[in-house]
Protein backbone atom coordinates (compact mmCIF):
# COMPACT_ATOMS: atom_id res chain seq x y z
CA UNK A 1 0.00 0.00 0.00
CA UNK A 2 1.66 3.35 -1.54
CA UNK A 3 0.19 6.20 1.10
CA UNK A 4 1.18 9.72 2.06
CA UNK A 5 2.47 9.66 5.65
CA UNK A 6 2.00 13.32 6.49
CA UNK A 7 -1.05 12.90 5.36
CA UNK A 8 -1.95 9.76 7.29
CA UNK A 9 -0.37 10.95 10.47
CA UNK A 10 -2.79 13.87 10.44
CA UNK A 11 -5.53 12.15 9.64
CA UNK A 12 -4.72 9.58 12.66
CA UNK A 13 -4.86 12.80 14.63
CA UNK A 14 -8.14 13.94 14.01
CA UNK A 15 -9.49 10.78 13.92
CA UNK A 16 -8.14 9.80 17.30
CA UNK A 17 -9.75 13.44 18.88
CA UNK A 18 -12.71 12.43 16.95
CA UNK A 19 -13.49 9.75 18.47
CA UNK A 20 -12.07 9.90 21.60
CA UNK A 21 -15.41 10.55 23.59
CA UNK A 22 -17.34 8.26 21.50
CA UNK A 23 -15.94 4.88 21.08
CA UNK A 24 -15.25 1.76 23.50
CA UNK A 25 -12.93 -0.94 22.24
CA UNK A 26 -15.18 -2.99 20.67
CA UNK A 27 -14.46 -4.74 16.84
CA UNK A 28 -17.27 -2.28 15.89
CA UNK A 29 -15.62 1.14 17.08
CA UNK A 30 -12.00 -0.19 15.40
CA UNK A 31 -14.25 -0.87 12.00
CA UNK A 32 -15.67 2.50 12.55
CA UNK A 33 -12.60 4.70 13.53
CA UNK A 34 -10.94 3.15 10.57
CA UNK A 35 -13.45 3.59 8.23
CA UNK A 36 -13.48 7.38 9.72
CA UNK A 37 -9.59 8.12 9.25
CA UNK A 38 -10.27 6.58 5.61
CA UNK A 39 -12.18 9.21 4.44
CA UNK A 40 -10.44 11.58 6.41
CA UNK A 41 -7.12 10.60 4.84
CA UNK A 42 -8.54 10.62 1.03
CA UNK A 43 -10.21 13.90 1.90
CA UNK A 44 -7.05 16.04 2.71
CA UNK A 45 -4.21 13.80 0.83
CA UNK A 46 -5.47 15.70 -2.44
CA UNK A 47 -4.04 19.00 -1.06
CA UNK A 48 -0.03 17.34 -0.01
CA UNK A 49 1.12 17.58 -3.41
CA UNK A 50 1.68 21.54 -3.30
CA UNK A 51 0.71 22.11 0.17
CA UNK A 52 2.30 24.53 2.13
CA UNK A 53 3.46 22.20 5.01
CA UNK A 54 3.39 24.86 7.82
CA UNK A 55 -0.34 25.51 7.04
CA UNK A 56 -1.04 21.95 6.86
CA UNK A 57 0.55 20.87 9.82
CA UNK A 58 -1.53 24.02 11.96
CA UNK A 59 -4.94 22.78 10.32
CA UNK A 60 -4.45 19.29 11.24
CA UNK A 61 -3.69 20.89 15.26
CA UNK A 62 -6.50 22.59 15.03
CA UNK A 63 -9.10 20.49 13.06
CA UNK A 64 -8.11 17.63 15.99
CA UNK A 65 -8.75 20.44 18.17
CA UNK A 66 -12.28 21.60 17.11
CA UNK A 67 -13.06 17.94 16.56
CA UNK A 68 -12.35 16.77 19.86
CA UNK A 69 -16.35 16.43 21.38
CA UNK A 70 -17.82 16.25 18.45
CA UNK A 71 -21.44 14.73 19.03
CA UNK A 72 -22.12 12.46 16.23
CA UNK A 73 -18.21 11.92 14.38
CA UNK A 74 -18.60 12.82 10.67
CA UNK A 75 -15.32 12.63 8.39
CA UNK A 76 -17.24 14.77 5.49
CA UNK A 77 -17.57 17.43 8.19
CA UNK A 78 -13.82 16.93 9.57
CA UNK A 79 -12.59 17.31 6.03
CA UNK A 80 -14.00 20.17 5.26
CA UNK A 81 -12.99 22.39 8.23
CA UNK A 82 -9.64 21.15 7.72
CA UNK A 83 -9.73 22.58 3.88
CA UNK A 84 -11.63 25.68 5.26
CA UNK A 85 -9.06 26.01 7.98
CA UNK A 86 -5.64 25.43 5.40
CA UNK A 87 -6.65 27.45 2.65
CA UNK A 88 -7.47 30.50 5.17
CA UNK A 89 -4.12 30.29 6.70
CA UNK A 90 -2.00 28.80 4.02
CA UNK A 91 -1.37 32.31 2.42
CA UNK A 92 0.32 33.50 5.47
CA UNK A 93 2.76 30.54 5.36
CA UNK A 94 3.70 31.33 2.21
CA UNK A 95 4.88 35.21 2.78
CA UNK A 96 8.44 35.78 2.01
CA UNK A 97 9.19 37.34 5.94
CA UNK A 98 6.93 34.04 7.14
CA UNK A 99 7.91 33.48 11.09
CA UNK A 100 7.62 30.02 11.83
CA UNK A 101 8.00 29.69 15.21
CA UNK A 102 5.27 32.35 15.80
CA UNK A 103 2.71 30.80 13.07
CA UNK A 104 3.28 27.33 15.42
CA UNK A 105 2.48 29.14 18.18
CA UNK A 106 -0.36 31.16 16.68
CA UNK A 107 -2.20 27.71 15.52
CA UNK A 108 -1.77 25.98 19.49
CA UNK A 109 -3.30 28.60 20.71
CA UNK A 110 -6.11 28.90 18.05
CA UNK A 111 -6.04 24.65 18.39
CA UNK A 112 -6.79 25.80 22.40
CA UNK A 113 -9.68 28.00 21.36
CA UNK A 114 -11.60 25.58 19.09
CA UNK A 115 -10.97 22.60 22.33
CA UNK A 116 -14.72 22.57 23.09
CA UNK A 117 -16.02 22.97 20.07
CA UNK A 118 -18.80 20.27 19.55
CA UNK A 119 -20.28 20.98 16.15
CA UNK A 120 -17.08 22.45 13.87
CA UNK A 121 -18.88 23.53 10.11
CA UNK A 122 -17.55 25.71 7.60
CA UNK A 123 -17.93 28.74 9.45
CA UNK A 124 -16.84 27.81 12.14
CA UNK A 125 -13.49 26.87 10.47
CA UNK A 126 -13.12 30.34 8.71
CA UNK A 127 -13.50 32.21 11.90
CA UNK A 128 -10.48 29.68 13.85
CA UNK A 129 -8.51 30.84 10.29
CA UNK A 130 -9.18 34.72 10.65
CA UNK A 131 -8.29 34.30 14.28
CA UNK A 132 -4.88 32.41 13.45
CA UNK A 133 -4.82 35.47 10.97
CA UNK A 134 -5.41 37.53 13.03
CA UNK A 135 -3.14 36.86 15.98
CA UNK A 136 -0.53 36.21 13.67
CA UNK A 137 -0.41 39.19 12.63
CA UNK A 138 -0.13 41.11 15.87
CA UNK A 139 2.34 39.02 17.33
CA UNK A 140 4.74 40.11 14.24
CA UNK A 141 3.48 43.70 14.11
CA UNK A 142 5.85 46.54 14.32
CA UNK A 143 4.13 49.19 16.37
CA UNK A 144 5.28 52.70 15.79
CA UNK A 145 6.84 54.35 18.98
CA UNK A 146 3.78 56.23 19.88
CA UNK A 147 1.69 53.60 19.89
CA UNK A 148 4.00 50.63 21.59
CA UNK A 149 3.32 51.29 24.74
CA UNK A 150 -0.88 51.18 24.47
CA UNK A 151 -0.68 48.55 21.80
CA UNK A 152 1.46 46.22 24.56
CA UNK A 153 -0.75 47.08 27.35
CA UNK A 154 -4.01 46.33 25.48
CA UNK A 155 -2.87 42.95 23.98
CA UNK A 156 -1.73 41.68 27.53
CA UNK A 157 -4.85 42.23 29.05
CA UNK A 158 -6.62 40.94 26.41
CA UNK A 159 -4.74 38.00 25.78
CA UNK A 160 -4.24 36.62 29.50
CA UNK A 161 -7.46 35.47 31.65
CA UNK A 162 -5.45 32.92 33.50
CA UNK A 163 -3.49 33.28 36.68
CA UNK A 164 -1.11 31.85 39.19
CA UNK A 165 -3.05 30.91 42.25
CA UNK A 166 -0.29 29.63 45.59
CA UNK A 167 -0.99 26.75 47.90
CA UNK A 168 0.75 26.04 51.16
CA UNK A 169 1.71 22.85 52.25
CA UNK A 170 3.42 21.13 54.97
CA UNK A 171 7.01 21.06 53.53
CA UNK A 172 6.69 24.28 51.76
CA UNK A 173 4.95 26.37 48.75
CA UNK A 174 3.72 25.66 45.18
CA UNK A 175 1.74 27.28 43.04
CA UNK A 176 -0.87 26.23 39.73
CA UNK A 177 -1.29 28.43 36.55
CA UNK A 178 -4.90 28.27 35.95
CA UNK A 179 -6.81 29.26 32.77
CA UNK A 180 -9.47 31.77 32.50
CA UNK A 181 -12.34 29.06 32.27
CA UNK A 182 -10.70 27.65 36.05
CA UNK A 183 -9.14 24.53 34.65
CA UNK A 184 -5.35 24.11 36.28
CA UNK A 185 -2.81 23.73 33.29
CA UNK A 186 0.49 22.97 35.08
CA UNK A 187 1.65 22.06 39.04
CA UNK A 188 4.88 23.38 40.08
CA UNK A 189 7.38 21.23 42.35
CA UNK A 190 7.03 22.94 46.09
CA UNK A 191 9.49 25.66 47.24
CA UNK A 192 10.86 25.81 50.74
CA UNK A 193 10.34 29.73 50.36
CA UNK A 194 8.08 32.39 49.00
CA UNK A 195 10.76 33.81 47.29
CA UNK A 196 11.86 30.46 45.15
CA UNK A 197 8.40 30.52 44.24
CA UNK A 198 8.29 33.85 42.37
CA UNK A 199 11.21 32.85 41.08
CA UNK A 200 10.09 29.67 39.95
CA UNK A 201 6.77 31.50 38.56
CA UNK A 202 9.08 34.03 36.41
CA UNK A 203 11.22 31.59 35.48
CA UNK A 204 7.54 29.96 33.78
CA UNK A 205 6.53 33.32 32.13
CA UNK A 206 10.46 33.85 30.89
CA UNK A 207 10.52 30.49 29.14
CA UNK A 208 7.58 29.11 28.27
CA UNK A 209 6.88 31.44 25.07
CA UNK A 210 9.99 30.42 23.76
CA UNK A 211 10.30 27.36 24.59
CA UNK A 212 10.84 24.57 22.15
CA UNK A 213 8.63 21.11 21.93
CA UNK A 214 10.24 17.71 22.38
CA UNK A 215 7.82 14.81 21.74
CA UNK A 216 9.25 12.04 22.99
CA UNK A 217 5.92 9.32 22.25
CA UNK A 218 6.90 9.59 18.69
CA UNK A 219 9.25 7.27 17.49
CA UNK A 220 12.89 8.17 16.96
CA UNK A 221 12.28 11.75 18.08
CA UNK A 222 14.07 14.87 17.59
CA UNK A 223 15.98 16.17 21.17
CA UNK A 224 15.02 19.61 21.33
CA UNK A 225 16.98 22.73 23.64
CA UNK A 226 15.90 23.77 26.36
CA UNK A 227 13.95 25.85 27.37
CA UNK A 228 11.08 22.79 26.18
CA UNK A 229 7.79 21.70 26.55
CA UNK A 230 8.39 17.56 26.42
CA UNK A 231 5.50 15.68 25.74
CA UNK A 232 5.53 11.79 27.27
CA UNK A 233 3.18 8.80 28.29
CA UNK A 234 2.97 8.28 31.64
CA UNK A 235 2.81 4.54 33.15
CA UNK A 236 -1.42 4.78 32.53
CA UNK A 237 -0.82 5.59 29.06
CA UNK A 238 -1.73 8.85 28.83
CA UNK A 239 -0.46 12.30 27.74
CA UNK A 240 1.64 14.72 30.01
CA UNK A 241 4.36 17.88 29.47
CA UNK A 242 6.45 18.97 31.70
CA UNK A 243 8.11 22.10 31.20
CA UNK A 244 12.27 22.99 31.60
CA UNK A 245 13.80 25.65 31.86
CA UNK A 246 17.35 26.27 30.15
CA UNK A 247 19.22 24.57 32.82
CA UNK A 248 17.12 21.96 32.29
CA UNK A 249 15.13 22.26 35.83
CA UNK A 250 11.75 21.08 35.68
CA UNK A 251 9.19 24.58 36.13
CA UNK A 252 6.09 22.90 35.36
CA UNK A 253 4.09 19.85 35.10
CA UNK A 254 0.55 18.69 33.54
CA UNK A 255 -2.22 16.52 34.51
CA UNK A 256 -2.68 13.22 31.78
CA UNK A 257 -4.52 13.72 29.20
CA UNK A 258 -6.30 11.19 26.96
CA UNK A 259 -5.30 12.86 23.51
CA UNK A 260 -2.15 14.24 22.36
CA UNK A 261 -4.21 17.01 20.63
CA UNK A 262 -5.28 17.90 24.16
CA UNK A 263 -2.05 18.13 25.52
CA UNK A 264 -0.52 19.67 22.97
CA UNK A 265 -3.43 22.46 23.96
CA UNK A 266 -2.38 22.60 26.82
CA UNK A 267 1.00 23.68 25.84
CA UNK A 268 -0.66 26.39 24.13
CA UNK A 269 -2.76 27.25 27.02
CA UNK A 270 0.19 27.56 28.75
CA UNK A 271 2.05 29.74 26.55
CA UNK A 272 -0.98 31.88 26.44
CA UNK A 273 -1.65 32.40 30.10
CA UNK A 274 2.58 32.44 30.71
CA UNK A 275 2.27 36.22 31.76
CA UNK A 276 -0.66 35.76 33.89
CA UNK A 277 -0.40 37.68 37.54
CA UNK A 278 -0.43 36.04 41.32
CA UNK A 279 -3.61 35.74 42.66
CA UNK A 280 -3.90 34.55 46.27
């Protein structure tokens, strides 16, 4: 069997978010999930030949994303908000001052915002690609000097709901990042002091925007620099990260998840809320 990996890999992806809530492991569900990432796979090979990989790659993390709950799993409808998604973005990826590192970070977050989406359609998928656009597009803005200082102010508070909330415990303190809709992202180790702490919590916000990803569940994987997000399985199967910083010291650590799409939002989350303040 001649088949396009990329394509297959992403089409694994979104068929594994797809039917993550909806399937037991029953002969039947394996008949069905394959028959899913079938269609799924004919649907989007047809665009690898001159696809603009970056743009493929984000509309694969984000059609997972938005497909993640769906109610009743349809491949028609998971193709087509993956072609709605690419060809919305794809023209970005192909501008001659293209930042890649930014556009990867522009589609986890975007992949974060479509998480709980339960019916993705068409529109649906052209409003995730205007928002990729979108904050694409400010994160590589020049602002003029007049303007800077607003511009930076107004993006930070609208960009960062989450916060940093400490707990005490017998041996010392520790401290959660939490999102904006209350669900706790990443655990610190605990500090003997209130001081290590802050440290510990700048030492999150410093690194984590830059930080590189190291997915070590895929086979003969690529060591990445710190700072990094790695991705692993833990001993129940299931998805963590754990942040380090560039000494390699651990900063922060997830919860499992059941999907690498999800933790790989999570990542994003995490990038996204980063800056968030200490609330006690």
């Amino acid at each position: 069997m001649e088949y396009d990996k990329k394509s297959f890999k992403t089409a694994a992806k979104i068929t594994a978010a797809s039917l993550s809530e909806s399937c037991d492991l029953e002969k039947e569900d394996a008949v069905k999930a394959a028959e899913f990432l079938k269609e799924v796979y004919e649907g989007i090979a047809e665009l690898r030949e001159d696809c603009v990989k970056d743009a493929f790659k984000a509309a694969g993390k984000i059609t997972a994303a938005a497909c993640e709950e769906m109610e009743d799993p349809e491949a028609e409808v998971a193709v087509e908000f993956f072609k709605t998604v690419y060809e919305g973005i794809a023209p970005i990826a192909e501008e001659e001052d293209f930042d890649e590192d930014i556009f990867k970070y522009a589609a986890k977050i975007t992949a974060a915002a479509c998480e709980e989406m339960k019916e993705p359609d068409k529109e649906k998928a052209e409003k995730a690609a205007e928002f990729l656009k979108t904050l694409y597009c400010e994160l590589t803005a020049e602002p003029c000097e007049e303007e800077k200082e607003d511009k930076v102010c107004e993006c930070e508070c609208a960009a960062v709901n989450g916060k940093y909330v400490v707990k005490e415990t017998a041996s010392g303190v520790s401290f959660r990042l939490v999102a904006g809709n209350g669900q706790a992202i990443g655990v610190s180790e605990v500090y003997s002091s209130r001081a290590a702490l802050e440290k510990g919590i700048e030492s999150v916000r410093k690194n984590a925007p830059i930080a590189n990803v190291e997915d070590q569940t895929e086979e003969n994987f690529e060591k990445a620099v710190n700072p990094k997000f790695e991705i692993y399985n833990d001993k129940a199967g299931e998805f963590r990260f754990r942040l380090k910083a560039r000494n390699g010291e651990i900063i922060l650590a997830s919860e499992g998840y059941k999907t690498k799409a999800s933790c790989e939002n999570g990542i994003a989350s995490v990038c996204k809320n980063a800056p968030a303040e200490i609330k006690e």
